[in-house]
C-alpha atoms as a PDB file:
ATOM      1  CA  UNK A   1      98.421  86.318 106.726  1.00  0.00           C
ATOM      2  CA  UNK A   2     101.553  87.131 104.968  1.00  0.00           C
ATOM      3  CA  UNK A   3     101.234  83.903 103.449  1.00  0.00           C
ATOM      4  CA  UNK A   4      98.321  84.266 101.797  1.00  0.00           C
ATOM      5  CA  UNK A   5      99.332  88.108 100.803  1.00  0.00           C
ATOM      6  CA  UNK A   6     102.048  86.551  99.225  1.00  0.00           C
ATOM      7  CA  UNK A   7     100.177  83.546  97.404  1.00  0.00           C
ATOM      8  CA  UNK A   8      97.307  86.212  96.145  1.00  0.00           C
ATOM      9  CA  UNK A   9     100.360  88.287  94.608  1.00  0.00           C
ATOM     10  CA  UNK A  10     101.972  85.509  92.545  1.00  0.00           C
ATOM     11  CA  UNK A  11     105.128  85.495  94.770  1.00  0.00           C
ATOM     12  CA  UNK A  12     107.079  82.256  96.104  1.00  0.00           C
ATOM     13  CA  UNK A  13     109.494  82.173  99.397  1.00  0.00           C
ATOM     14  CA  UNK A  14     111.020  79.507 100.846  1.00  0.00           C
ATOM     15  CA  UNK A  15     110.930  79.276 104.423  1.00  0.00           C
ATOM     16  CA  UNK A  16     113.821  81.333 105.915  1.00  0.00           C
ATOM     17  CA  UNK A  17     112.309  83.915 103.804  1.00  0.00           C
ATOM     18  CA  UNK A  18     108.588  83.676 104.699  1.00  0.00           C
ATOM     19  CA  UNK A  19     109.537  83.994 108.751  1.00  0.00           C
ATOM     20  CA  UNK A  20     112.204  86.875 107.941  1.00  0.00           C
ATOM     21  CA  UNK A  21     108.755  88.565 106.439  1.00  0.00           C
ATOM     22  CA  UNK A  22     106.157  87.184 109.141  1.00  0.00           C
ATOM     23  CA  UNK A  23     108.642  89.409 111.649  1.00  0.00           C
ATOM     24  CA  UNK A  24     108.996  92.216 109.812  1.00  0.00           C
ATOM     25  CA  UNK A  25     104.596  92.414 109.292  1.00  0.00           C
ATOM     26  CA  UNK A  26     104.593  91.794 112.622  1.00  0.00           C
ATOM     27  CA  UNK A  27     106.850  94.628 113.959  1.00  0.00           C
ATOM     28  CA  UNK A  28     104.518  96.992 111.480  1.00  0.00           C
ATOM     29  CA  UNK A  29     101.692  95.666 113.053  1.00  0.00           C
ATOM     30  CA  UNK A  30     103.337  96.033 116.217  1.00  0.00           C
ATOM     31  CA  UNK A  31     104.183  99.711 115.391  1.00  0.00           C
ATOM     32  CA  UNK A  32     101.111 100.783 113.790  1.00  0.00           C
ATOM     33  CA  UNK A  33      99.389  99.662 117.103  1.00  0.00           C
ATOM     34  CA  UNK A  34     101.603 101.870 118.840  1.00  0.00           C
ATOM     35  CA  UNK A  35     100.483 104.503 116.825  1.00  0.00           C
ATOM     36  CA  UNK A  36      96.948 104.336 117.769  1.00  0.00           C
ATOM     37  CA  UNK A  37      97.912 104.994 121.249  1.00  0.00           C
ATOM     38  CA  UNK A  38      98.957 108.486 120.344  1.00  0.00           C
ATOM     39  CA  UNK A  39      96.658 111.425 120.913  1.00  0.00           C
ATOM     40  CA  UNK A  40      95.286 112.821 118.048  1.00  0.00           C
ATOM     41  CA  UNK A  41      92.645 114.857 119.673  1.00  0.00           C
ATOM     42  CA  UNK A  42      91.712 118.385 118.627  1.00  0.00           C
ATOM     43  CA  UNK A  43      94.494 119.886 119.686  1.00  0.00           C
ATOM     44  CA  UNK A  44      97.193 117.127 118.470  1.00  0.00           C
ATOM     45  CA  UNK A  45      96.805 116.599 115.153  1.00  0.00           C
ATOM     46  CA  UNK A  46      97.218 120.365 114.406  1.00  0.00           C
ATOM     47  CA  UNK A  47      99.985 120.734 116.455  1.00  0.00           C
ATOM     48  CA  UNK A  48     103.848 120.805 114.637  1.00  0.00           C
ATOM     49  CA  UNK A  49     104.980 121.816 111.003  1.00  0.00           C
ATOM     50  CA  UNK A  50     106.257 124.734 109.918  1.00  0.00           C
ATOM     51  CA  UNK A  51     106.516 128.030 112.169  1.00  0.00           C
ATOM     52  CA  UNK A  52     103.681 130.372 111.297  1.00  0.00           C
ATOM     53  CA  UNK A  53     101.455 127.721 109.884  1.00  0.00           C
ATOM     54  CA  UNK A  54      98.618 128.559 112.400  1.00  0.00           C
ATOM     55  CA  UNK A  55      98.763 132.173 111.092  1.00  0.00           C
ATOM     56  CA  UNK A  56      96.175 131.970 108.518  1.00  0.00           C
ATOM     57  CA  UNK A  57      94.574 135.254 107.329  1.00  0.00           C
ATOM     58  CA  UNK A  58      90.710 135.326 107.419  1.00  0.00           C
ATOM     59  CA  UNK A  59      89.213 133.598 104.082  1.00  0.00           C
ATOM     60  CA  UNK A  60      86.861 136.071 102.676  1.00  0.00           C
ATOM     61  CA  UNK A  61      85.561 136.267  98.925  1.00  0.00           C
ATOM     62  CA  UNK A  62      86.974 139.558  97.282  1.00  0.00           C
ATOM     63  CA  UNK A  63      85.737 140.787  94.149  1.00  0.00           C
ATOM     64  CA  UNK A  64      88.483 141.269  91.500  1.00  0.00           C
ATOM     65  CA  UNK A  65      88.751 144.194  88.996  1.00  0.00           C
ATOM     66  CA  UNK A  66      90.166 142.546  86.045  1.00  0.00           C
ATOM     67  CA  UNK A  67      93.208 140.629  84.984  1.00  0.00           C
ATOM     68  CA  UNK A  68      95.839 142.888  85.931  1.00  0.00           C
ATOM     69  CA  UNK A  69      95.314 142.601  89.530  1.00  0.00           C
ATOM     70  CA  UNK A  70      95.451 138.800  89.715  1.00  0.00           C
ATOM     71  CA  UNK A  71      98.859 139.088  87.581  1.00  0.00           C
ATOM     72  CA  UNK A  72     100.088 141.759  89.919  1.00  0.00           C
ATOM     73  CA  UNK A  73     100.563 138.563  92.354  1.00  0.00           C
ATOM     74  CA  UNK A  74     102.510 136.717  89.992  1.00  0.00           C
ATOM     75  CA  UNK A  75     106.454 136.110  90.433  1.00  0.00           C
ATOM     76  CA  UNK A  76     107.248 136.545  86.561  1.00  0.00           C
ATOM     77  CA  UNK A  77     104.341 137.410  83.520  1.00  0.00           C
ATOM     78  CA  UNK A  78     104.540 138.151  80.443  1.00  0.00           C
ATOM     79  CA  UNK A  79     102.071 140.640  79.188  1.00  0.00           C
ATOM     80  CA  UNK A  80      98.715 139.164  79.885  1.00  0.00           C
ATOM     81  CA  UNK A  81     100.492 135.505  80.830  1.00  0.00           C
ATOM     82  CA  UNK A  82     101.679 133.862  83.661  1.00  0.00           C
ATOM     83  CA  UNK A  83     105.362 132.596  83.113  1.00  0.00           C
ATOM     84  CA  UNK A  84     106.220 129.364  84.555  1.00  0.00           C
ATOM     85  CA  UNK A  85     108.930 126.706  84.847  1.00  0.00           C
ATOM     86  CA  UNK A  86     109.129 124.398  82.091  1.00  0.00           C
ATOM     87  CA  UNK A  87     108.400 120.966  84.028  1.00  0.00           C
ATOM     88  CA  UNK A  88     108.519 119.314  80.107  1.00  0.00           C
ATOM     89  CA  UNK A  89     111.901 118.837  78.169  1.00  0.00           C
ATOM     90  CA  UNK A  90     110.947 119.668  74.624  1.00  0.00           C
ATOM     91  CA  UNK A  91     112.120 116.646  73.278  1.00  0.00           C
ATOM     92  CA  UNK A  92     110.501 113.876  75.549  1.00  0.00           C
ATOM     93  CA  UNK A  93     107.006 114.238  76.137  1.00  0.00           C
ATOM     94  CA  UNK A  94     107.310 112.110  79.184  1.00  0.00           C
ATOM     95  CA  UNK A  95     109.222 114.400  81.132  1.00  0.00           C
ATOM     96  CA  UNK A  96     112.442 112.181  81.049  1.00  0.00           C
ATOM     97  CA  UNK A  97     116.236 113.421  80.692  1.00  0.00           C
END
């Protein structure tokens, strides 16, 4: 298999390399299939993470009055705008330093 992975991306090993990578798929494989053992039933998968996660308030629809009270929950505004951090340099429109 990792052969023909290999072949159908263009890429050429010779043979020390091909078995170093036929062990290393295989302990994946071997690992993934250790995985599946795992329970993952109702309770399992929602199990762990952060302390208080499980703490959810009730979702309910609530009927806003206006603009003001959805920037009352904002860290910084100003006037009628959300302020946030710039994630942008000005002079790269890629983002990069």
């Amino acid at each position: 298999m990792v052969a023909r992975v290999a072949a159908l991306a263009k890429l050429e090993f010779s043979g020390e390399e091909m078995e170093a990578f036929v062990r290393r798929f295989q302990t994946i494989v071997a690992y993934v299939d250790r995985l599946n053992e795992v329970d993952t039933g109702p309770a399992g998968a929602a199990r762990g993470g952060a302390a208080g996660w499980d703490q959810l308030r009730e979702d309910r629809a609530q009927r806003w009055s206006g603009r003001e009270q959805g920037l009352d929950s904002a860290p910084e505004r100003a006037g009628t705008l959300f302020v946030v951090p710039r994630v942008v340099d000005k002079g790269d429109a890629h983002g990069a330093p």
